[in-house]
Protein backbone atom coordinates (compact mmCIF):
# COMPACT_ATOMS: atom_id res chain seq x y z
CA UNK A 1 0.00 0.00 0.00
CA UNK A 2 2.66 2.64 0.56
CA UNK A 3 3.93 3.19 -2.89
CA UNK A 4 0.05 3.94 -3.80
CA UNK A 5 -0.63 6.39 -0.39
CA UNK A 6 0.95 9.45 -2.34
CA UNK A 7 -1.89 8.80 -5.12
CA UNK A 8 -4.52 8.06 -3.07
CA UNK A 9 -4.28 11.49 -1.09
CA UNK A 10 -3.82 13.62 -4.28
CA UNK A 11 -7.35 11.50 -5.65
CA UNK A 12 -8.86 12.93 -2.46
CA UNK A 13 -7.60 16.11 -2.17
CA UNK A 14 -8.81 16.67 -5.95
CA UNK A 15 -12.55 15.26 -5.21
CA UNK A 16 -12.62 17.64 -2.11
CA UNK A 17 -11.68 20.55 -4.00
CA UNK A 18 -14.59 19.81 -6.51
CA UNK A 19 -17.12 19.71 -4.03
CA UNK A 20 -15.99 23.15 -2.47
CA UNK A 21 -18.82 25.78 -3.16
CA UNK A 22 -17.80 28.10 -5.70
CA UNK A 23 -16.55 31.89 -4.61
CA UNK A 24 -14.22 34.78 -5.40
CA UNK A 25 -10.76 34.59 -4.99
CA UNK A 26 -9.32 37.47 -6.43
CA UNK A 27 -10.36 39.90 -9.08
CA UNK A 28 -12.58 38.54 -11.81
CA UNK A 29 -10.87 38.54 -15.39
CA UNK A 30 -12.46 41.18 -17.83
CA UNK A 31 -14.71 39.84 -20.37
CA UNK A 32 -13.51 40.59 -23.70
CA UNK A 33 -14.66 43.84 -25.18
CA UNK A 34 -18.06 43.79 -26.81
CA UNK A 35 -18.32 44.72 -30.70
CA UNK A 36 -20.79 46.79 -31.59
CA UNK A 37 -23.71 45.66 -33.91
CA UNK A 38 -22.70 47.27 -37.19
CA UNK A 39 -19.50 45.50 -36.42
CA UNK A 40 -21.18 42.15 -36.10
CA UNK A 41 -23.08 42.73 -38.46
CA UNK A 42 -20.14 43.62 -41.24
CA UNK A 43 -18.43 40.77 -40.35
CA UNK A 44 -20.95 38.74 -40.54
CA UNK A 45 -21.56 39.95 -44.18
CA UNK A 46 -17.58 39.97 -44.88
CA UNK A 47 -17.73 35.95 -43.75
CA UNK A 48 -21.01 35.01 -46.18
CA UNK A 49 -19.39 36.88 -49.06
CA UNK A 50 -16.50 34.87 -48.48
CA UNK A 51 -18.39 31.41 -48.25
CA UNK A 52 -20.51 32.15 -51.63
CA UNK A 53 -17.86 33.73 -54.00
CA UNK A 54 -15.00 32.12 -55.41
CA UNK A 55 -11.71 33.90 -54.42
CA UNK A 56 -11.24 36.06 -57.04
CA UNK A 57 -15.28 37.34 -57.22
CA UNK A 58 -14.68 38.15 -53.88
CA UNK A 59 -11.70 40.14 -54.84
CA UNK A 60 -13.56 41.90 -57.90
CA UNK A 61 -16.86 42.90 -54.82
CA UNK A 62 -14.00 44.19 -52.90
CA UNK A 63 -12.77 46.23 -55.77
CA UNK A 64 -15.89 47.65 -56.99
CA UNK A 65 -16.04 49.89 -53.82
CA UNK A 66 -12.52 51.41 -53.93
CA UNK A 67 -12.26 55.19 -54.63
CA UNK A 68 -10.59 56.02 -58.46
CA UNK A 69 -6.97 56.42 -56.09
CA UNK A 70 -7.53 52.83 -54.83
CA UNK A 71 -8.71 51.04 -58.14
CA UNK A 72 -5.78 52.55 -60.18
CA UNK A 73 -3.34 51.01 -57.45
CA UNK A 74 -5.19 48.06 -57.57
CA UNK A 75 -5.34 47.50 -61.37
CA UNK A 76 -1.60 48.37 -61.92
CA UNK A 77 -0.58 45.41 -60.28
CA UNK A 78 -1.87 42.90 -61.93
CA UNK A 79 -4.85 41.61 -64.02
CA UNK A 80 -7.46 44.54 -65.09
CA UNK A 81 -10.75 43.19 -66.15
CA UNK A 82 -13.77 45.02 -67.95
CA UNK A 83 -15.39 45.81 -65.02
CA UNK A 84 -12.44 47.45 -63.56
CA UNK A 85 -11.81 49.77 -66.87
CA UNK A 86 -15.68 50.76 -67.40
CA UNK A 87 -15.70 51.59 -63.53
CA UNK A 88 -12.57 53.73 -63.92
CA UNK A 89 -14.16 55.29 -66.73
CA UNK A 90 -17.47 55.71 -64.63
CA UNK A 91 -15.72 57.54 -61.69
CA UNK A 92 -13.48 60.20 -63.42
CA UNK A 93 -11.96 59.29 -66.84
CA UNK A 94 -9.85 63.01 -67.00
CA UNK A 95 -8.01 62.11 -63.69
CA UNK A 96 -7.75 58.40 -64.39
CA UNK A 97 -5.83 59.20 -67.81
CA UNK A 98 -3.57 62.31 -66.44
CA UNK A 99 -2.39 59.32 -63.74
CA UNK A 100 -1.77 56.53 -66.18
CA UNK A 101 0.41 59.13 -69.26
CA UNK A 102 2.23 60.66 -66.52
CA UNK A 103 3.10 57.44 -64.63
CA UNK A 104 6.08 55.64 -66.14
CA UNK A 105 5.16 52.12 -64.08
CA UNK A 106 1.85 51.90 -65.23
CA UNK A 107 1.43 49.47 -68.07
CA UNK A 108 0.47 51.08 -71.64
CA UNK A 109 -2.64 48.21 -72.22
CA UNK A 110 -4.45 50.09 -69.49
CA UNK A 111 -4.24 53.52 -70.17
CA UNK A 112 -5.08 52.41 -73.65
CA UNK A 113 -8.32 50.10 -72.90
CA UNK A 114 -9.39 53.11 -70.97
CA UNK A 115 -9.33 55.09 -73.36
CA UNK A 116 -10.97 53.23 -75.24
CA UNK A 117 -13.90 52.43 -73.14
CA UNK A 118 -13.90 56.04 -72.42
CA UNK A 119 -14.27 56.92 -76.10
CA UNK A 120 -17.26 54.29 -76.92
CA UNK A 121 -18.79 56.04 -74.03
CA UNK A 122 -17.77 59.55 -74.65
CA UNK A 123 -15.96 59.98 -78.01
CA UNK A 124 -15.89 63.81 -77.79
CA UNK A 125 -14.15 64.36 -74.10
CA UNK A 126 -12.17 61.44 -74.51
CA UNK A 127 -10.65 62.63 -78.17
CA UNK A 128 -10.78 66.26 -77.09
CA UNK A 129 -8.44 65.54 -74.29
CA UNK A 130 -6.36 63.09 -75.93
CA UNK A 131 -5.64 65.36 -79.42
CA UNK A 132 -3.78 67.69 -77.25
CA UNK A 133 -1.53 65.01 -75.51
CA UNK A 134 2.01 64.97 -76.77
CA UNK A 135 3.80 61.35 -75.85
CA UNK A 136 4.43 57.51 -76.89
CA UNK A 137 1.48 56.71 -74.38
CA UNK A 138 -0.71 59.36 -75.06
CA UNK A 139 -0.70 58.48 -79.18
CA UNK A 140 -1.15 55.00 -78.43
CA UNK A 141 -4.39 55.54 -76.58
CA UNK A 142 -5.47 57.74 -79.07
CA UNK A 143 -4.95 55.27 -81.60
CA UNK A 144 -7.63 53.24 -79.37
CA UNK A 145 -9.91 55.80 -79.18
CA UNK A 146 -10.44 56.49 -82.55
CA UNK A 147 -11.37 53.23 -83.13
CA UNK A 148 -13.38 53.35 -80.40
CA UNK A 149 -14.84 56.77 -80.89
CA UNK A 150 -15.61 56.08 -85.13
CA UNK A 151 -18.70 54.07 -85.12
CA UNK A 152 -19.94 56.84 -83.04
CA UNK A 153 -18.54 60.06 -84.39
CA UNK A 154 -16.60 59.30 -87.82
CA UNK A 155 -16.30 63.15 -88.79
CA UNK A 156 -14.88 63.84 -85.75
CA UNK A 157 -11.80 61.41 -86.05
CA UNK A 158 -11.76 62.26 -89.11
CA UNK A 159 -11.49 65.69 -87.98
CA UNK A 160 -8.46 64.30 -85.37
CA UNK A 161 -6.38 62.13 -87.69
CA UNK A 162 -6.51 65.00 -90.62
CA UNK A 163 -4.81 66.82 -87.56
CA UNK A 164 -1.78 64.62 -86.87
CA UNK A 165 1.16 64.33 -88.28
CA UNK A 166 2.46 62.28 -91.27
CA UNK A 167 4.86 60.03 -89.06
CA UNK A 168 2.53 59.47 -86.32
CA UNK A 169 -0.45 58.66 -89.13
CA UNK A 170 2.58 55.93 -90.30
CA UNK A 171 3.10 54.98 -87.00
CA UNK A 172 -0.16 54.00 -85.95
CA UNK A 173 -1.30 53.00 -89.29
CA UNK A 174 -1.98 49.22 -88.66
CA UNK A 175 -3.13 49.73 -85.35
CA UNK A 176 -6.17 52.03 -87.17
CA UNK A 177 -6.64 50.39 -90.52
CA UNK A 178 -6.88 46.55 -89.46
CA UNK A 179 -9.65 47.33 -86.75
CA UNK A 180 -13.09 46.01 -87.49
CA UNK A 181 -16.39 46.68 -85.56
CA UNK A 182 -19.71 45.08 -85.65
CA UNK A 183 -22.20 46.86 -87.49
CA UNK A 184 -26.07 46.28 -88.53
CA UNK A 185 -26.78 45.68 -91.83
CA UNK A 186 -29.74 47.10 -93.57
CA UNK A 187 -31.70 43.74 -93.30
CA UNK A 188 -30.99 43.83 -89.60
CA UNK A 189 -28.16 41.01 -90.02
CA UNK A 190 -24.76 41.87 -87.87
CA UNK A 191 -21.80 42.87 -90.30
CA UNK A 192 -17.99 43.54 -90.36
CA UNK A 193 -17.11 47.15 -91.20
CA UNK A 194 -13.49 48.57 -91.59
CA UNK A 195 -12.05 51.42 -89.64
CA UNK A 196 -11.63 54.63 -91.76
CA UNK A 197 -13.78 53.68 -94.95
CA UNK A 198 -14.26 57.33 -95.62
CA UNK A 199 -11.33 58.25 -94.12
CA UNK A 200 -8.56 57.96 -96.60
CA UNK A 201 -8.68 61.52 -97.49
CA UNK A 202 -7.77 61.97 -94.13
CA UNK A 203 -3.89 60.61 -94.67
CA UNK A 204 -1.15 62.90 -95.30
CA UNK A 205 -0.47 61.44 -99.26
CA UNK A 206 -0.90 58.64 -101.86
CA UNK A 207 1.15 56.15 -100.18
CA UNK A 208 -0.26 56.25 -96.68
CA UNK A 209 -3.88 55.42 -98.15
CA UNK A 210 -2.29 52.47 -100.16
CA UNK A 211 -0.62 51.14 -96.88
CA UNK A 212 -4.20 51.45 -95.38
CA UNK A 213 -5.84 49.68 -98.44
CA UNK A 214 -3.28 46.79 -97.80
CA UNK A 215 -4.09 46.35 -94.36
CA UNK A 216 -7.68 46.29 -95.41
CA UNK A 217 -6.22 43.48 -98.19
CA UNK A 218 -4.79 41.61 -95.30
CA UNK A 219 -7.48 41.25 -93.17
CA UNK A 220 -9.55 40.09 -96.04
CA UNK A 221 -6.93 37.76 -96.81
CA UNK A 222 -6.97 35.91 -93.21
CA UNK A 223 -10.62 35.94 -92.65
CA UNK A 224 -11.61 34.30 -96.37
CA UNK A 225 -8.21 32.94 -97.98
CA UNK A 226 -8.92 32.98 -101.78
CA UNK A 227 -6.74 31.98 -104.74
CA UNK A 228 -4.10 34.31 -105.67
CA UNK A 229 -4.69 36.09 -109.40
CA UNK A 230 -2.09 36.30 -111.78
CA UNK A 231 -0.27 39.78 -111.88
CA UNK A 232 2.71 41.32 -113.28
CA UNK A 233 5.98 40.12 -111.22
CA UNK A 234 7.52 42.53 -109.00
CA UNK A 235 9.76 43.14 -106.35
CA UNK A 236 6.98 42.52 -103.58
CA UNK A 237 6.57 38.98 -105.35
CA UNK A 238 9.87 38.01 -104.97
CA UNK A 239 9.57 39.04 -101.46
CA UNK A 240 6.25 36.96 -100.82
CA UNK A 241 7.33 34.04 -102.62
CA UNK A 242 10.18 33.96 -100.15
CA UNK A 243 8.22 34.77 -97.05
CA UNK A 244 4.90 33.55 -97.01
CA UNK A 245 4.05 34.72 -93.17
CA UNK A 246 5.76 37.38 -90.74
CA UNK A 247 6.89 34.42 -88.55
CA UNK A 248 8.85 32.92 -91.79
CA UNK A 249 10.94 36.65 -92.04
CA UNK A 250 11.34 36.87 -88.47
CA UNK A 251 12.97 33.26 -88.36
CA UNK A 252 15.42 34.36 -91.29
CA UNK A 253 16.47 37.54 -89.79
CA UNK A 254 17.44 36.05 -86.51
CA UNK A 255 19.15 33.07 -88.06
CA UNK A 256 20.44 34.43 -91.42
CA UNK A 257 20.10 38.44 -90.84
CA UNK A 258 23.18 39.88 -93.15
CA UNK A 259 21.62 37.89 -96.08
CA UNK A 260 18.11 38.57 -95.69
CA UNK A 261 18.40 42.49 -95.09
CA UNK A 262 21.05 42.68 -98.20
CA UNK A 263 18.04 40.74 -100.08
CA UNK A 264 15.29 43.19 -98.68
CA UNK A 265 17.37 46.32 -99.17
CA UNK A 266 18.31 45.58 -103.04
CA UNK A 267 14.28 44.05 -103.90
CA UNK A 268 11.60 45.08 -101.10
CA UNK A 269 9.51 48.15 -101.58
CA UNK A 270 9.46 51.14 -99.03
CA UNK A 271 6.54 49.40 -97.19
CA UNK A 272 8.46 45.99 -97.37
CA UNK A 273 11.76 47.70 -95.71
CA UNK A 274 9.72 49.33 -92.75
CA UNK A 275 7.85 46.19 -92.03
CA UNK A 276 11.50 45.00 -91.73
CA UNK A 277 12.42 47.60 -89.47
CA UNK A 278 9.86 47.14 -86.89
CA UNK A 279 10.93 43.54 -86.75
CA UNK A 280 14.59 44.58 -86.73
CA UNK A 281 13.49 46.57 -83.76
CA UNK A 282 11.11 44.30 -82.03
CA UNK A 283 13.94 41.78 -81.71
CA UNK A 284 16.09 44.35 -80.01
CA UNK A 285 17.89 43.11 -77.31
CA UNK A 286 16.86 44.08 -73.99
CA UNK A 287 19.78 43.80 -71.91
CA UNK A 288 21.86 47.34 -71.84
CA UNK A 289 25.22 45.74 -71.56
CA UNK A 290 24.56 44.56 -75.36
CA UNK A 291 23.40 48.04 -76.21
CA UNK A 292 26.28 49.15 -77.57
CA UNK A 293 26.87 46.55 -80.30
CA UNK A 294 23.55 46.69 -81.07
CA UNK A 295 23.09 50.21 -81.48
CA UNK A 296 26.13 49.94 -83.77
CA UNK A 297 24.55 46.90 -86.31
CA UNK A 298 21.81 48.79 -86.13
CA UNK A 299 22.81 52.60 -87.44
CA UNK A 300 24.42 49.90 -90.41
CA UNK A 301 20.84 48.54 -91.08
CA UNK A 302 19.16 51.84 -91.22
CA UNK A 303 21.57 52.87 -93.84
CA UNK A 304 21.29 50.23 -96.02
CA UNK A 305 17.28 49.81 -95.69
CA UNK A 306 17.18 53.92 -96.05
CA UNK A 307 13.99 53.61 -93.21
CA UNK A 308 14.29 55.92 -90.21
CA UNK A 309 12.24 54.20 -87.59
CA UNK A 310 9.90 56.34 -85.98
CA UNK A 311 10.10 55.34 -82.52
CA UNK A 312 13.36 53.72 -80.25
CA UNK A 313 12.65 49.98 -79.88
CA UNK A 314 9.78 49.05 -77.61
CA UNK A 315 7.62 46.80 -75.94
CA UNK A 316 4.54 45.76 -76.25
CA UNK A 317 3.29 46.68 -72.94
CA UNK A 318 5.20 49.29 -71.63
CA UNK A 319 6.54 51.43 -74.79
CA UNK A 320 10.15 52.19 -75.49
CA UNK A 321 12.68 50.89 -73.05
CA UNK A 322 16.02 52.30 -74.33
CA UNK A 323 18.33 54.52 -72.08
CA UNK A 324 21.18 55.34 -70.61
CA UNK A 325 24.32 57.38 -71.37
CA UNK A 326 25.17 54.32 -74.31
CA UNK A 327 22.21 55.26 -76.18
CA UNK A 328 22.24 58.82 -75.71
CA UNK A 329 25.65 59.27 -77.00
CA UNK A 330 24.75 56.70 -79.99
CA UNK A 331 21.75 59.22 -80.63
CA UNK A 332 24.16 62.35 -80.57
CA UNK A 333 25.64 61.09 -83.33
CA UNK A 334 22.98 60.58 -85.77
CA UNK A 335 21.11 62.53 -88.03
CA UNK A 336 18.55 65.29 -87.02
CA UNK A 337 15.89 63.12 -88.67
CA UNK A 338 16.17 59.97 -86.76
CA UNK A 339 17.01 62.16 -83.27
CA UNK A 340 13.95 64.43 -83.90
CA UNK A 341 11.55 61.20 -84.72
CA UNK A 342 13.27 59.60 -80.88
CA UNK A 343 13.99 62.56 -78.69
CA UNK A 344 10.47 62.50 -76.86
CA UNK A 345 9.88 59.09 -76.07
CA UNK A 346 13.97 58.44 -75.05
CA UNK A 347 13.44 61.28 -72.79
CA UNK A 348 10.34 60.01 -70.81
CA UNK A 349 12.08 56.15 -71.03
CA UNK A 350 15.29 57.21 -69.56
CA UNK A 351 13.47 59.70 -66.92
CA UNK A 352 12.57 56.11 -65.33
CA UNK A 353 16.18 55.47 -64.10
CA UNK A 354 17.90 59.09 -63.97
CA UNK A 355 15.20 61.78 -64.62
CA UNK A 356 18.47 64.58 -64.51
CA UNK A 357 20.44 63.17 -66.97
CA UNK A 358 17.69 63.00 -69.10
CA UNK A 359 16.25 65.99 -68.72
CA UNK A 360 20.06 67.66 -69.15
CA UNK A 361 20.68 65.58 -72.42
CA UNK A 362 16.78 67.26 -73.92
CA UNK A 363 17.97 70.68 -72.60
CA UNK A 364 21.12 69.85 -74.95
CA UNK A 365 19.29 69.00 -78.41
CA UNK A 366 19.15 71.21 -81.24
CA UNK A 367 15.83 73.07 -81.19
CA UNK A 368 14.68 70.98 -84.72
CA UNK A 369 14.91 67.52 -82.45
CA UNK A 370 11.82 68.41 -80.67
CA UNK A 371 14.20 69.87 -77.75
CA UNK A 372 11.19 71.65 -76.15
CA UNK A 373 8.84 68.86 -76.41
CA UNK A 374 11.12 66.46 -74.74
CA UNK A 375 12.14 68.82 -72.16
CA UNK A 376 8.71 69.50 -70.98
CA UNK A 377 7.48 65.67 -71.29
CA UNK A 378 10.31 64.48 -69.28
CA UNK A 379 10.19 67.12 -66.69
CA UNK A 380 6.24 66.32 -65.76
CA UNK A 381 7.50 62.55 -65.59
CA UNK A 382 10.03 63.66 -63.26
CA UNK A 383 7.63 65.69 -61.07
CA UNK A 384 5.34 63.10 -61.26
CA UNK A 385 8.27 60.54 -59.61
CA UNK A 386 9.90 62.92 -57.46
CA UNK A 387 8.13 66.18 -57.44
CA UNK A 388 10.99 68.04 -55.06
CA UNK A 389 13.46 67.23 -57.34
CA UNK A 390 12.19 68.05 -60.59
CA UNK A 391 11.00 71.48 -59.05
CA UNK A 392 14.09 72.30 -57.75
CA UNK A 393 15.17 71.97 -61.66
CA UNK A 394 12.31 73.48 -63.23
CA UNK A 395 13.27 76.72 -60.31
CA UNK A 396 17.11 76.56 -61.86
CA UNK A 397 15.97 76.85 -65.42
CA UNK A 398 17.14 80.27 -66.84
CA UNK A 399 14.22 83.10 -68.10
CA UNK A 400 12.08 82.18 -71.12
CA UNK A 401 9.38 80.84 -72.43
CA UNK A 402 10.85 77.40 -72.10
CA UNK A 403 10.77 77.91 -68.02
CA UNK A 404 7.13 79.67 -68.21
CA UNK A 405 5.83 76.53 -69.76
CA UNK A 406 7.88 74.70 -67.45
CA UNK A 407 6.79 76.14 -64.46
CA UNK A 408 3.14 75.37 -65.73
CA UNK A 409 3.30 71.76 -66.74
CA UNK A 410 5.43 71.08 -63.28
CA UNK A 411 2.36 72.79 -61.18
CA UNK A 412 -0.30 71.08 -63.39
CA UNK A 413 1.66 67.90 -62.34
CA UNK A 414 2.05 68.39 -58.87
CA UNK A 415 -1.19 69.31 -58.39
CA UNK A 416 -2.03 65.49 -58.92
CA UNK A 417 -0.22 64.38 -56.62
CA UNK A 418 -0.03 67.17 -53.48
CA UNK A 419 -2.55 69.69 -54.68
CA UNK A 420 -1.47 72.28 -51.03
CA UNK A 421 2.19 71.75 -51.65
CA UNK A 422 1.62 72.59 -55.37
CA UNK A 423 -0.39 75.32 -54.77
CA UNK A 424 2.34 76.96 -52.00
CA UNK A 425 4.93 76.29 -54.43
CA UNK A 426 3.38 78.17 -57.33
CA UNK A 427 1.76 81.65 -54.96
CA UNK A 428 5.72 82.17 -53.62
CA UNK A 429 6.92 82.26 -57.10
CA UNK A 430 7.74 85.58 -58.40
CA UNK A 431 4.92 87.10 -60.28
CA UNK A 432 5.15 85.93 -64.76
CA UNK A 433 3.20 84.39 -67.19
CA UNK A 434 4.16 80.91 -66.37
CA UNK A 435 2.56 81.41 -62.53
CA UNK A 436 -0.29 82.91 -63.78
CA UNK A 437 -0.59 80.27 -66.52
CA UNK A 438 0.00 77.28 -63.66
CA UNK A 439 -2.49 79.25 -61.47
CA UNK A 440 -5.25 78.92 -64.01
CA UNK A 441 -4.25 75.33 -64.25
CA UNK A 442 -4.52 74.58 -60.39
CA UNK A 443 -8.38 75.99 -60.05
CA UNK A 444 -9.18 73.32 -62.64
C-alpha cells in the first residue's frame, strides 16, 4: 500500500476541491470587449461573401467599392478586367488618364483600354483631351480611341487624324486600318465594317492610303483565304514568294540576318523595308550591356534599308525601353531626322532610371529635335516621380518661355499628386506668365 498512499491522497484532495462551493478569490478577469452591432453585423456579411464567391469574385466585390486612387493602385498590379476599366471610366476618366500618361510604371494596355472604353462612351471628351496630348502613351491611346470613338462620331476622327502628323499617321497606321467593328446591316443582319472607310482623305499622301488599303487586303486575306490572281511580277513577289508569313521573315532575320536584309534592301519596296524595321526593332535586345553593339549593327541597317524608324525599340506593354548614357551618346551622333523622330519618347524612357540626366541631355538638343517637347514631357515625368526634385530643376531653369511653360506643366503635375504643396509652391513664385498660366491650371 505505501507506494500507492501518495496517489490516493492527491485523488482525495482533488474530489474535495470539486465539491468546495464556488466563490471569489481574487479579481474577476475582464470579459472581452463587446463589438458593436454594425461590427457584427459587417463581419458577418464579410464571412457570407466569403463562403458564396469564389476567391477572385470576392476580390472583384471588394474592388468595386474602392475610390478612383484605390482602383488605379489596384489595377496596376496585376490583371485589369472590364469591369475594372468601365468603372474607372465611370468615376473620373480626365483624372484616371492624367495618372496613367504621366506614370512611367503603369502598363500602356491600361491607359489604352481606358481610353478606349472612355471613347465608346464619350468619343468627344475622350478625343478632345487626348488630341492635345504629346507622348508615346498618349498616341497609343489615341490610336484606341479612334477606333473606339468612329462608329460613333466618324467626322470627328476624321477631324483628329486629318490633324496629326504624317509620321505618327505611319506609325499607328496598322493599329487604325486593321480594326473592325460590328455593325447592322440594312436587313438587320450583324456585319464587319473597316475602320476609316471614308477616311482615306484623311492621310497625309498617296502612299499612306495604299498602306491602309493593304491592311484592309490583309485582313480580307486571313478571314476568307482565296486563290491568288495572276499579276505582273515585281519586287513585292519576290519578297512573298520567299516569305509567305511574318513568322517565316522573323525566323530568317534572326538566323540568317546579313543575307536577308542585303536581299530586302536591293528588292523590297518602301513598305516591305519598314515592315522590316519594326521587326529589326522588335527583336532588339533588352539587356543594356549589349546596347552598344547593337546600337552599332543597327545605325548599319538603317543605312542600307534607307527607313528611319519612328520610334526607339519598344515593348509591347510598356513602350520604349532604351536609355542610358550608351544610347544617348549613340543618338548624338545621328542625323537630325532619326534624333527628332526619338527625342520625346527616349526622354520620358530614360526619366525612369535618372530623370536629370535626361532631362540635361533634352535641354542639350538642337531646337529641330523636338528639344522643347522632350524637355517639358520628361520634366512632368520627373515631377510626377519625385516632385521636389524636378522642381528644384524646373526653379534653376534660366528666363524664357521654355521655363514659363515649365513652371506650368510642373504645377499642373504636382497638383495630382499634393494639390497644397503645389499650390504653396506656385503663390511664392515671383509674379510671370508661367505662374499665372500654372495658377489657371490649379483651379481646374
Amino acid at each position: 500500500m505505501k507506494p500507492f498512499a501518495p496517489l490516493l491522497i492527491a485523488l482525495l484532495g482533488f474530489g474535495a476541491g470539486w465539491c468546495l462551493p464556488t466563490g471569489s478569490s481574487g479579481p474577476a478577469t475582464p470579459p472581452p470587449p463587446a463589438f458593436t452591432d454594425s461590427h457584427r453585423s459587417e463581419q458577418k456579411q464579410r464571412a457570407l461573401l466569403e463562403s458564396l464567391l469564389e476567391p477572385h469574385e470576392f476580390d472583384e466585390r471588394q474592388r468595386s467599392s474602392l475610390p478612383l486612387v484605390g482602383l488605379l493602385a489596384k489595377v496596376k498590379e496585376g490583371y485589369v478586367g472590364d469591369e475594372d476599366i468601365a468603372r474607372i471610366v465611370a468615376l473620373d476618366p480626365v483624372a484616371a488618364m492624367d495618372d496613367l500618361l504621366n506614370d512611367p510604371s503603369a502598363g500602356l494596355s491600361i491607359a489604352r483600354r481606358v481610353a478606349e472604353a472612355w471613347a465608346d462612351r464619350e468619343p468627344e471628351k475622350a478625343l478632345r483631351y487626348l488630341r492635345d496630348k504629346q507622348s508615346f502613351r498618349a498616341g497609343s491611346s489615341l490610336a484606341g480611341a479612334l477606333c473606339a470613338a468612329y462608329p460613333h462620331n466618324p467626322k470627328l476622327v476624321g477631324e483628329v487624324l486629318r490633324s496629326r502628323s504624317r509620321d505618327w499617321q505611319r506609325y499607328h497606321l496598322r493599329a487604325l486600318f486593321s480594326s473592325t467593328y460590328p455593325a447592322p446591316g440594312s436587313d438587320g443582319s450583324a456585319a464587319t465594317r473597316h475602320f476609316g472607310t471614308e477616311l482615306l482623305d484623311c492621310l497625309a499622301d498617296d502612299a499612306l492610303r495604299e498602306s491602309a488599303k493593304d491592311c484592309w487586303k490583309e485582313e480580307e486575306e486571313e478571314e476568307e483565304p482565296v486563290a491568288a490572281q495572276p499579276s505582273p511580277p515585281d519586287s513585292n513577289d519576290k519578297i512573298k514568294a520567299r516569305w509567305q508569313r511574318d513568322e517565316d521573315l522573323l525566323a530568317d532575320l534572326r538566323e540568317h540576318r546579313e543575307e536577308t536584309i542585303g536581299f530586302i534592301a536591293s528588292n523590297g519596296s518602301h513598305q516591305i523595308r519598314q515592315i522590316v524595321m519594326q521587326h529589326l526593332l522588335s527583336d532588339f535586345p533588352r539587356d543594356p550591356k549589349t546596347w552598344e553593339g547593337a546600337l552599332a549593327r543597327l545605325e548599319t541597317e538603317i543605312g542600307q534599308l534607307g527607313v528611319v524608324p519612328d520610334q526607339p525599340p519598344s515593348d509591347k506593354e510598356f513602350g520604349p525601353f532604351l536609355q542610358g548614357p550608351v544610347a544617348a551618346a549613340w543618338l548624338d551622333r545621328q542625323p537630325l531626322a532619326l534624333r527628332r523622330h526619338w527625342a520625346v519618347t527616349f526622354v520620358e524612357t530614360w526619366t525612369w532610371t535618372d530623370p536629370q540626366a535626361a532631362v540635361n541631355w533634352a535641354q542639350a538638343l538642337p531646337a529641330e529635335a523636338r528639344r522643347d517637347e522632350a524637355l517639358q514631357n520628361g520634366l512632368i515625368f520627373w515631377t510626377h516621380r519625385d516632385p521636389t526634385a524636378a522642381i528644384a530643376y524646373v526653379d534653376g531653369l534660366p528666363a524664357g518661355d521654355l521655363r514659363e511653360v515649365a513652371l506650368s506643366n510642373a504645377a499642373a503635375t504636382w497638383n495630382c499628386i499634393d494639390p497644397t504643396a503645389a499650390r504653396k509652391w506656385v503663390e511664392g513664385l515671383p509674379d510671370s506668365p508661367g505662374k499665372q498660366r500654372a495658377l489657371e491650371r490649379l483651379k481646374r
